[in-house]
N, C-alpha and C. Protein backbone atom coordinates (compact mmCIF):
# COMPACT_ATOMS: atom_id res chain seq x y z
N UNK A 1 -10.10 -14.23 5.85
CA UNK A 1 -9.78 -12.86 6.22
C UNK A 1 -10.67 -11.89 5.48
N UNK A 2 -10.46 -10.64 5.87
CA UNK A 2 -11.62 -9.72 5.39
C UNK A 2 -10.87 -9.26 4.20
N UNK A 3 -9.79 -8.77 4.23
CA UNK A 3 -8.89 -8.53 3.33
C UNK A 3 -8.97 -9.25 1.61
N UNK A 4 -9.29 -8.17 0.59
CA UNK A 4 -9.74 -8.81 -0.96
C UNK A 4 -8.30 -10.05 -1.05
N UNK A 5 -9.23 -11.02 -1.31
CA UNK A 5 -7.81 -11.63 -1.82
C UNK A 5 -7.97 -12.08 -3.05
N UNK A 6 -8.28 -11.29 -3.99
CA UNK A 6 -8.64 -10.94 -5.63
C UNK A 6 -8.79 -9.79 -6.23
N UNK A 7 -8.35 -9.16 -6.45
CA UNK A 7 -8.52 -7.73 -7.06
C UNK A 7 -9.96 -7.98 -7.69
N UNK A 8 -10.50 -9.16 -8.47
CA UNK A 8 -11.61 -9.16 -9.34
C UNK A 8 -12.97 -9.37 -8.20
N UNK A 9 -12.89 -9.96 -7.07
CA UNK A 9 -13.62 -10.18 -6.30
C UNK A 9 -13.89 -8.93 -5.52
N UNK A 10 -12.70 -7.62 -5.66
CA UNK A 10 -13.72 -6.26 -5.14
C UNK A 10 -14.44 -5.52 -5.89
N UNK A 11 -15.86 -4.86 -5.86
CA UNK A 11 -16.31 -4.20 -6.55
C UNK A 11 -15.95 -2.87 -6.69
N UNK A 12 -15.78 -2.32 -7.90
CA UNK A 12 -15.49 -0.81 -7.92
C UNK A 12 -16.19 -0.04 -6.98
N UNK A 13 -15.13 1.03 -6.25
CA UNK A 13 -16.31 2.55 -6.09
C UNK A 13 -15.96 3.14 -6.51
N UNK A 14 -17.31 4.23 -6.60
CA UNK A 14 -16.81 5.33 -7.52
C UNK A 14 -16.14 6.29 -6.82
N UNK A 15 -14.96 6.63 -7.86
CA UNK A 15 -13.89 7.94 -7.35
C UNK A 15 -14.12 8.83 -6.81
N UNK A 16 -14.48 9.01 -5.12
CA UNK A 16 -15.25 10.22 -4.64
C UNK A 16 -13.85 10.46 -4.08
N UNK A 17 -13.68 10.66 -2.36
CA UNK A 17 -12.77 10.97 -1.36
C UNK A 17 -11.80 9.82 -0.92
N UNK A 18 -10.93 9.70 -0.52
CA UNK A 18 -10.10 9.00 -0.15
C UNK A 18 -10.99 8.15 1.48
N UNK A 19 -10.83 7.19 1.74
CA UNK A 19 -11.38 6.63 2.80
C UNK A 19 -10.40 6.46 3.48
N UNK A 20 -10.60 7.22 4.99
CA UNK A 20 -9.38 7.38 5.92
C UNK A 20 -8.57 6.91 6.06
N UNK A 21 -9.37 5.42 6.83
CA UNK A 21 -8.83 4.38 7.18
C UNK A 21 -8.84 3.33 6.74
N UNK A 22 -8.36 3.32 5.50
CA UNK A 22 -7.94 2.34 4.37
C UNK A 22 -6.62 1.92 3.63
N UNK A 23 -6.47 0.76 3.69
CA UNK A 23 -4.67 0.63 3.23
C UNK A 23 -4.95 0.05 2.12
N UNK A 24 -4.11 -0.19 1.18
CA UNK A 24 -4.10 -0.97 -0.31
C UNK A 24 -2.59 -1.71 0.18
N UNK A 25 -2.58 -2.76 0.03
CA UNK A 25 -1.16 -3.67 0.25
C UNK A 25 -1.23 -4.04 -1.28
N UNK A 26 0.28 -3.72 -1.75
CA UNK A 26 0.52 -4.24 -2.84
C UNK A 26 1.79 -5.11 -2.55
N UNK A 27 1.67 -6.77 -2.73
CA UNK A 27 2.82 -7.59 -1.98
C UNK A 27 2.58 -8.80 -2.78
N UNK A 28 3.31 -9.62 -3.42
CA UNK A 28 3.22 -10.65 -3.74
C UNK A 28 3.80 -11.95 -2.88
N UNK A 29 3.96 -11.63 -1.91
CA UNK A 29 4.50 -12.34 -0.77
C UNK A 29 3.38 -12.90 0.01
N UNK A 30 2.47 -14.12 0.48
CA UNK A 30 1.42 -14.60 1.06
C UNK A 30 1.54 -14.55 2.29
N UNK A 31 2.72 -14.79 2.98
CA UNK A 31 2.82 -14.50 4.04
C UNK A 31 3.28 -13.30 4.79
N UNK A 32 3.94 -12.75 3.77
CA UNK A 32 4.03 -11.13 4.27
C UNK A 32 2.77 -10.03 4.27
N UNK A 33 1.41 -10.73 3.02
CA UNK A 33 0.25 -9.61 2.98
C UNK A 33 -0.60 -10.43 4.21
N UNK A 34 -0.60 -11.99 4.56
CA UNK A 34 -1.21 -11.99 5.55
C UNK A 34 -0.99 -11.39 6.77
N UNK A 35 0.14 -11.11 7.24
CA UNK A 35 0.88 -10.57 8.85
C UNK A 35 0.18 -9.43 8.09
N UNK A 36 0.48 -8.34 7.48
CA UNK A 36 -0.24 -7.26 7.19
C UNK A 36 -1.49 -6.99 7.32
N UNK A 37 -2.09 -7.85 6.65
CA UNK A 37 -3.54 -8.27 6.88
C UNK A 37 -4.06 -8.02 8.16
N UNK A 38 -3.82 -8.92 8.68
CA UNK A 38 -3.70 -9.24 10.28
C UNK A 38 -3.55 -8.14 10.80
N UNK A 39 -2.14 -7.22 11.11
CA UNK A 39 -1.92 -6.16 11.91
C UNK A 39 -2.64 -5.27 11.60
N UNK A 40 -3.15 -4.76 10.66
CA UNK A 40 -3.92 -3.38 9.94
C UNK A 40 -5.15 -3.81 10.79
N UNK A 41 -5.68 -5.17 10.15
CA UNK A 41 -7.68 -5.04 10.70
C UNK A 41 -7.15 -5.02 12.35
N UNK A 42 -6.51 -5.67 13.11
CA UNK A 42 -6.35 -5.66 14.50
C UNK A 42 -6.60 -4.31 14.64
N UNK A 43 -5.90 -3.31 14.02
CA UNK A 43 -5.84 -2.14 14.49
C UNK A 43 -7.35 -0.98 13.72
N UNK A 44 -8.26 -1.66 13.14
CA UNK A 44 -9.06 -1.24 12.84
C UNK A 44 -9.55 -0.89 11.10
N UNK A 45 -8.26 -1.04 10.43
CA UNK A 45 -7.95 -0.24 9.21
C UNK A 45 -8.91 -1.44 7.94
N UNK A 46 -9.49 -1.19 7.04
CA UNK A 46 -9.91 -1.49 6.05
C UNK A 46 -8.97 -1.84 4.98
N UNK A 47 -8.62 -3.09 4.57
CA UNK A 47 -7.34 -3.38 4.00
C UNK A 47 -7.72 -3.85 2.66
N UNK A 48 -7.09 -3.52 1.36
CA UNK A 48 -7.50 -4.03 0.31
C UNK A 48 -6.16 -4.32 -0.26
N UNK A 49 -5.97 -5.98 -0.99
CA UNK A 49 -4.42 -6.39 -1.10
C UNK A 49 -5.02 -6.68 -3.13
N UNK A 50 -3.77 -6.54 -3.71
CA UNK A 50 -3.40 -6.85 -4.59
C UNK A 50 -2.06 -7.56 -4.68
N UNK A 51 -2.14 -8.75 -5.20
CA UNK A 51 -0.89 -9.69 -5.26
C UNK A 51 -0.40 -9.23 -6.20
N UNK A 52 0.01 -8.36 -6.72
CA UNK A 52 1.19 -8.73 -8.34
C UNK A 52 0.79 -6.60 -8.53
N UNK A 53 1.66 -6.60 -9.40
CA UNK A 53 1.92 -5.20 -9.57
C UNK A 53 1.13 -4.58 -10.96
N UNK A 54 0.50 -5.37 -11.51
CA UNK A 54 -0.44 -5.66 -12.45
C UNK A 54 -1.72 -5.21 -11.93
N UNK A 55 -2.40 -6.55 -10.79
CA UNK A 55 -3.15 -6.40 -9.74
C UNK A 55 -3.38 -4.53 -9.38
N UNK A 56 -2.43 -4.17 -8.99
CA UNK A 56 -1.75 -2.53 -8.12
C UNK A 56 -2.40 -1.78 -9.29
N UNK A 57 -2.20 -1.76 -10.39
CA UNK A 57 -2.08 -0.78 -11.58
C UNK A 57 -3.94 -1.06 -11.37
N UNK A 58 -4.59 -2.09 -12.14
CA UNK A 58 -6.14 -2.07 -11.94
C UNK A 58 -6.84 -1.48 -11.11
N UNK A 59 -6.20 -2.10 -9.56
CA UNK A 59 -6.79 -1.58 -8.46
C UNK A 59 -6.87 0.44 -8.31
N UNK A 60 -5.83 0.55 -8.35
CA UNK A 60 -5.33 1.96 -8.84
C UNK A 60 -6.43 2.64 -9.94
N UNK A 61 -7.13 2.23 -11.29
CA UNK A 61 -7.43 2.48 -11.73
C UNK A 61 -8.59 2.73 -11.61
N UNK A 62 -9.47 1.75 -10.72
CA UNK A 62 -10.99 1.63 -11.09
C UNK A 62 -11.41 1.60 -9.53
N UNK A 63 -10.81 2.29 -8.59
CA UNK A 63 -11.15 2.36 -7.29
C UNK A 63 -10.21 3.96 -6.70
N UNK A 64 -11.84 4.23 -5.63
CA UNK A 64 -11.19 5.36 -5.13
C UNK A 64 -9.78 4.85 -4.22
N UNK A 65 -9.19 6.46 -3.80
CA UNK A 65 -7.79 6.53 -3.34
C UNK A 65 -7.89 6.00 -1.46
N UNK A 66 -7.20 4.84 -1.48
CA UNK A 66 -6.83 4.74 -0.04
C UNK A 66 -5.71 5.45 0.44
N UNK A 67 -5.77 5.60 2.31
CA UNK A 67 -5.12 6.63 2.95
C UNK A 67 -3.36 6.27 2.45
N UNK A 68 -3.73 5.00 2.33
CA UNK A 68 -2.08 4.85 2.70
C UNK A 68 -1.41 3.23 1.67
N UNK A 69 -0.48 3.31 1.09
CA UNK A 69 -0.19 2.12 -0.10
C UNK A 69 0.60 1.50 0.20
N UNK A 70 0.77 0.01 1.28
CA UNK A 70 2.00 -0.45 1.51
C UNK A 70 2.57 -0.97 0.03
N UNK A 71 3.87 -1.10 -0.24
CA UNK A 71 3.99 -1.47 -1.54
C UNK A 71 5.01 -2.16 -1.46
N UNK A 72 5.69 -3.39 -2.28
CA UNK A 72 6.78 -3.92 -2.50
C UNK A 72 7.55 -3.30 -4.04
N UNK A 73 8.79 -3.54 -3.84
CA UNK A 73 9.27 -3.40 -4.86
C UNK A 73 9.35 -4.34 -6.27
N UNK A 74 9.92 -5.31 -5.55
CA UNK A 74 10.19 -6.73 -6.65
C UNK A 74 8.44 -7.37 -6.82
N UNK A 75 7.66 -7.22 -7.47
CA UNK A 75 6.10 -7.56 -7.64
C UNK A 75 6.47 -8.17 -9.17
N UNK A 76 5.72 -9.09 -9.44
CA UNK A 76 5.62 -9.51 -10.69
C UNK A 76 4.86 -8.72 -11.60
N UNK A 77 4.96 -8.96 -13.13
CA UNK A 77 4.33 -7.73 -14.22
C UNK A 77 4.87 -6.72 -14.48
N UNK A 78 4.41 -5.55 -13.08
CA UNK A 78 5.20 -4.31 -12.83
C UNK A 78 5.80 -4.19 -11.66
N UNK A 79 6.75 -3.60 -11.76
CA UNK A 79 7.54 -3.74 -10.21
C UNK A 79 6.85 -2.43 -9.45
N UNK A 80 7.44 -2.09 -8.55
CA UNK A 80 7.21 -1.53 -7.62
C UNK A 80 7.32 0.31 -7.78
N UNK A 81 8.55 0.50 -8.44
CA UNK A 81 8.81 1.68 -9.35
C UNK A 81 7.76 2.02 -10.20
N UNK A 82 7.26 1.20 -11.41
CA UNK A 82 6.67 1.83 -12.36
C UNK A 82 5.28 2.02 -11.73
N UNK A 83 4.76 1.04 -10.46
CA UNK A 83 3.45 1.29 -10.01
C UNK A 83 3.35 2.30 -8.99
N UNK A 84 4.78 2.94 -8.40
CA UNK A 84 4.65 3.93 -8.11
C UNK A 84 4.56 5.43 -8.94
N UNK A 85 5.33 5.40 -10.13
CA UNK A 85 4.64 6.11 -10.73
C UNK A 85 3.77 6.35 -11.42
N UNK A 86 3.28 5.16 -11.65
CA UNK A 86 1.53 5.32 -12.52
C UNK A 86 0.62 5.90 -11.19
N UNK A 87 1.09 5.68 -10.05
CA UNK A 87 0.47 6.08 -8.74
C UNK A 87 0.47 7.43 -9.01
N UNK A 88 1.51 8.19 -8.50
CA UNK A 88 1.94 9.84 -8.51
C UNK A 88 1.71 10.19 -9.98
N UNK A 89 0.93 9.72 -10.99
CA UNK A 89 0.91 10.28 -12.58
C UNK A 89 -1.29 10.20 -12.19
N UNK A 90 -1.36 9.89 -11.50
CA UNK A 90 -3.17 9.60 -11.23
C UNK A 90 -3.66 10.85 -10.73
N UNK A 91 -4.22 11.80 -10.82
CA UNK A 91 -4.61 12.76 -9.87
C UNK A 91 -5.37 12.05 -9.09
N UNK A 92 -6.15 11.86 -8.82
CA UNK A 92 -7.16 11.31 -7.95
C UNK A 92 -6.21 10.00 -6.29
N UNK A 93 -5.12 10.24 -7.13
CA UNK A 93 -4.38 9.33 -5.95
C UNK A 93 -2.76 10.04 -5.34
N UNK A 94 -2.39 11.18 -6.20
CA UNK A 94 -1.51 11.92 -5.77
C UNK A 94 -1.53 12.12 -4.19
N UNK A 95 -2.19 12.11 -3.19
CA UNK A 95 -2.09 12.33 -2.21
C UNK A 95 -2.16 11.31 -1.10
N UNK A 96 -2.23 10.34 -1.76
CA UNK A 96 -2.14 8.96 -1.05
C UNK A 96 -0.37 9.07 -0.85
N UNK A 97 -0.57 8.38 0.30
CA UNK A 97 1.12 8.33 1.44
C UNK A 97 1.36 7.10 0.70
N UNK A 98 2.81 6.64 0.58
CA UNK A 98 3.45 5.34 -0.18
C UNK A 98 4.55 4.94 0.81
N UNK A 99 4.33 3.72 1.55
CA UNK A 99 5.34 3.61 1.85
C UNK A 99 5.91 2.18 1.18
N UNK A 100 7.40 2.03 0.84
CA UNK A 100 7.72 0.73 0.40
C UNK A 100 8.22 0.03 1.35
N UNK A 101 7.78 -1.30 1.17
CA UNK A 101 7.89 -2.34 2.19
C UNK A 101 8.71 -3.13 1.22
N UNK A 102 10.01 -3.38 1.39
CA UNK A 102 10.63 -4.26 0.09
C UNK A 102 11.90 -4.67 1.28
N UNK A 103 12.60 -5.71 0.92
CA UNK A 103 13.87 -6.26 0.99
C UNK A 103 15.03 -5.94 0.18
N UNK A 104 14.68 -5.10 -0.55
CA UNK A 104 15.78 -4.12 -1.45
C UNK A 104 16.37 -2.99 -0.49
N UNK A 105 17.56 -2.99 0.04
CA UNK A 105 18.30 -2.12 1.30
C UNK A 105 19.10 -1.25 0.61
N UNK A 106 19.55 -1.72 -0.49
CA UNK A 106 20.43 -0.82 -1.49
C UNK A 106 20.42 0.83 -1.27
N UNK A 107 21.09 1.69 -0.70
CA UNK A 107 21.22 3.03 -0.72
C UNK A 107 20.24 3.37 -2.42
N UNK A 108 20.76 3.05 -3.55
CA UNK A 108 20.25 3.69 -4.67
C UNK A 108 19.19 3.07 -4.55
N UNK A 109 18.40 2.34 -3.92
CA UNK A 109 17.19 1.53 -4.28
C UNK A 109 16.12 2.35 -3.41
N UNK A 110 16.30 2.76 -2.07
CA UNK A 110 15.95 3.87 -0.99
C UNK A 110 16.24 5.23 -2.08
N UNK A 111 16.82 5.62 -2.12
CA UNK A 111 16.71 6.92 -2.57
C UNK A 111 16.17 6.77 -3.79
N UNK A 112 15.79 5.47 -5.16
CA UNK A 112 15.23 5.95 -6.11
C UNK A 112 13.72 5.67 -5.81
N UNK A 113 13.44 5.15 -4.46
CA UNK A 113 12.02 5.35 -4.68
C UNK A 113 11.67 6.94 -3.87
N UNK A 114 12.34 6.97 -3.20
CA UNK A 114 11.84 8.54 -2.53
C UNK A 114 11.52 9.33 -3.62
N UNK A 115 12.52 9.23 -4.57
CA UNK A 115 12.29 10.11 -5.81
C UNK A 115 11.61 10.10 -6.98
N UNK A 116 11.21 8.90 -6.83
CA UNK A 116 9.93 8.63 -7.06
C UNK A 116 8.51 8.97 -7.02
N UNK A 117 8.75 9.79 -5.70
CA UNK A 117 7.29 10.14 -4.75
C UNK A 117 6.77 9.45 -4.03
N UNK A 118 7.97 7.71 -3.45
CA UNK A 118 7.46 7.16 -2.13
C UNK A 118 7.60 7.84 -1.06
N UNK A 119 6.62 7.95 -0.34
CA UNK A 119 6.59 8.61 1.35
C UNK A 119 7.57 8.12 2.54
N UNK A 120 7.80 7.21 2.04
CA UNK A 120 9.06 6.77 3.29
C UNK A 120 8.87 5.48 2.52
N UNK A 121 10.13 4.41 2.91
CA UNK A 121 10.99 3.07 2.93
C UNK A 121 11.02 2.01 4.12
N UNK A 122 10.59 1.19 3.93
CA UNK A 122 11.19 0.12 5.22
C UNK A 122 11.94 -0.97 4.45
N UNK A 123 12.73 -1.32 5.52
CA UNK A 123 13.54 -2.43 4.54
C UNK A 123 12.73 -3.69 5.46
N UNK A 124 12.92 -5.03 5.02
CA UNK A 124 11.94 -6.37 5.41
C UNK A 124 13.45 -7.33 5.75
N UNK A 125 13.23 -7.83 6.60
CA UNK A 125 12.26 -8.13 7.74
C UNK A 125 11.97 -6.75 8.44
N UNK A 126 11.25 -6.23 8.74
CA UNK A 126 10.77 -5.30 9.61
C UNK A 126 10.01 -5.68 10.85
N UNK A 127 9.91 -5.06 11.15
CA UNK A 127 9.26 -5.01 12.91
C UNK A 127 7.74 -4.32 13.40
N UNK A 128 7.20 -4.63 13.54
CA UNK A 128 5.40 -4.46 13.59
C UNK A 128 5.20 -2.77 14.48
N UNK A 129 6.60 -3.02 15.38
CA UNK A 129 5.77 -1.40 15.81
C UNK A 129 6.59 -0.56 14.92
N UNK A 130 7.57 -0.39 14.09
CA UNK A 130 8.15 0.70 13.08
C UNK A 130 7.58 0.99 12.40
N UNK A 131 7.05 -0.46 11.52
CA UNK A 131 5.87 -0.24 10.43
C UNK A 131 4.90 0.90 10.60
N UNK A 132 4.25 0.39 12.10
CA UNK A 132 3.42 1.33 12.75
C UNK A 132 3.60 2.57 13.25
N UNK A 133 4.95 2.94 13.19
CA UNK A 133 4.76 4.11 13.65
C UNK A 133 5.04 5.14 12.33
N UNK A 134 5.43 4.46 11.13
CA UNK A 134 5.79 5.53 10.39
C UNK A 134 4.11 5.40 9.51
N UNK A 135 3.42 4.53 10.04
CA UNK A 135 2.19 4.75 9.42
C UNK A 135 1.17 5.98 10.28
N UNK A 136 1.54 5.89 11.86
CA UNK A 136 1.18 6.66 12.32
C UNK A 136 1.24 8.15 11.95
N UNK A 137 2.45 8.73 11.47
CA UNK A 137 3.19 9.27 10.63
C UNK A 137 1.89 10.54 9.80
N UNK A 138 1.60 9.21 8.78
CA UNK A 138 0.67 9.81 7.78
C UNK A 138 -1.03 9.12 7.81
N UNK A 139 -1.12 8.56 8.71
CA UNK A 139 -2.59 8.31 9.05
C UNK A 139 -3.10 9.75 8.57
N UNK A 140 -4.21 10.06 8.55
CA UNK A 140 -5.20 10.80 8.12
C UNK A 140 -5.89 11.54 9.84
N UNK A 141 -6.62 9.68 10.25
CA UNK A 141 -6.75 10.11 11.51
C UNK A 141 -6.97 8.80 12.59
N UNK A 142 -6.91 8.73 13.50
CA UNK A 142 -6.96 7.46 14.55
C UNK A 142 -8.29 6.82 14.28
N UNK A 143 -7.89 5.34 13.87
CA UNK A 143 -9.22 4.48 13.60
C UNK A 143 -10.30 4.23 14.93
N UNK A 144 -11.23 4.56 14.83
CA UNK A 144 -12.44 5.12 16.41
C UNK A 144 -12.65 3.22 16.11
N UNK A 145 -12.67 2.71 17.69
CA UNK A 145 -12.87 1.22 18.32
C UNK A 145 -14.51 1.07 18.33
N UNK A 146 -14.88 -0.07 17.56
CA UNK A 146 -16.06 -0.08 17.70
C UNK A 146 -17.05 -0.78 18.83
């Protein structure tokens, strides 16, 4: 797949603009970042995955801001919370959309990431066109077919 499947195997860029059509999957799940994988490039999008919430924090650090951060909650290292707020504590990434992709349904678990500064919630198993439409949501702008 095109998709990093090493945080160490992508090379830094330097911190300019956010790249439109770019997702960061943060998922420690193999078969949940591959279907991701999968659906994003189908649809055109430039996908960069970090397995572990550790992974998330680096990637975060030493690479410009993608459009949009699928994220899990339960990630090994750091969970999903604290890498959302080392996210929203970054200037350079404050404006990146967050949505969490987790199996955590819990009312307080939804509302403590909103308050957080996640952009919206899905609970998992999810469904390929919801995903999509709340990504549609905060796309930037429609990925042009080459």
């Amino acid at each position: 797949m095109a998709a990093d499947k090493a945080l160490l195997a992508d090379s830094p860029m330097p911190n300019t603009q956010s790249t439109a059509a770019s997702v960061l999957i943060v998922e420690d799940d193999e078969l949940i970042s591959s279907l991701l994988t999968f659906l994003l490039e189908r649809e055109r999008y430039t996908v960069h995955l970090a397995t572990d919430g550790r992974a998330g924090l680096d990637y975060i650090a030493q690479h410009a801001p993608t459009a949009i951060v699928l994220m899990d909650v339960m990630l090994p290292y750091v969970d999903g919370f604290e890498l959302l707020r080392a996210l929203r504590t970054n200037a350079e990434w404050q404006a990146t959309r967050v949505i969490m992709l987790t199996a955590r349904s819990q009312g307080s678990d939804i509302a403590r990431a909103l308050d957080a500064g996640a952009d919206d919630y899905l609970v998992k198993p999810f469904k390929p066109e919801e995903l999509f439409a709340r990504i549609r949501r905060y796309r930037p702008f429609e990925p042009q077919p080459s």
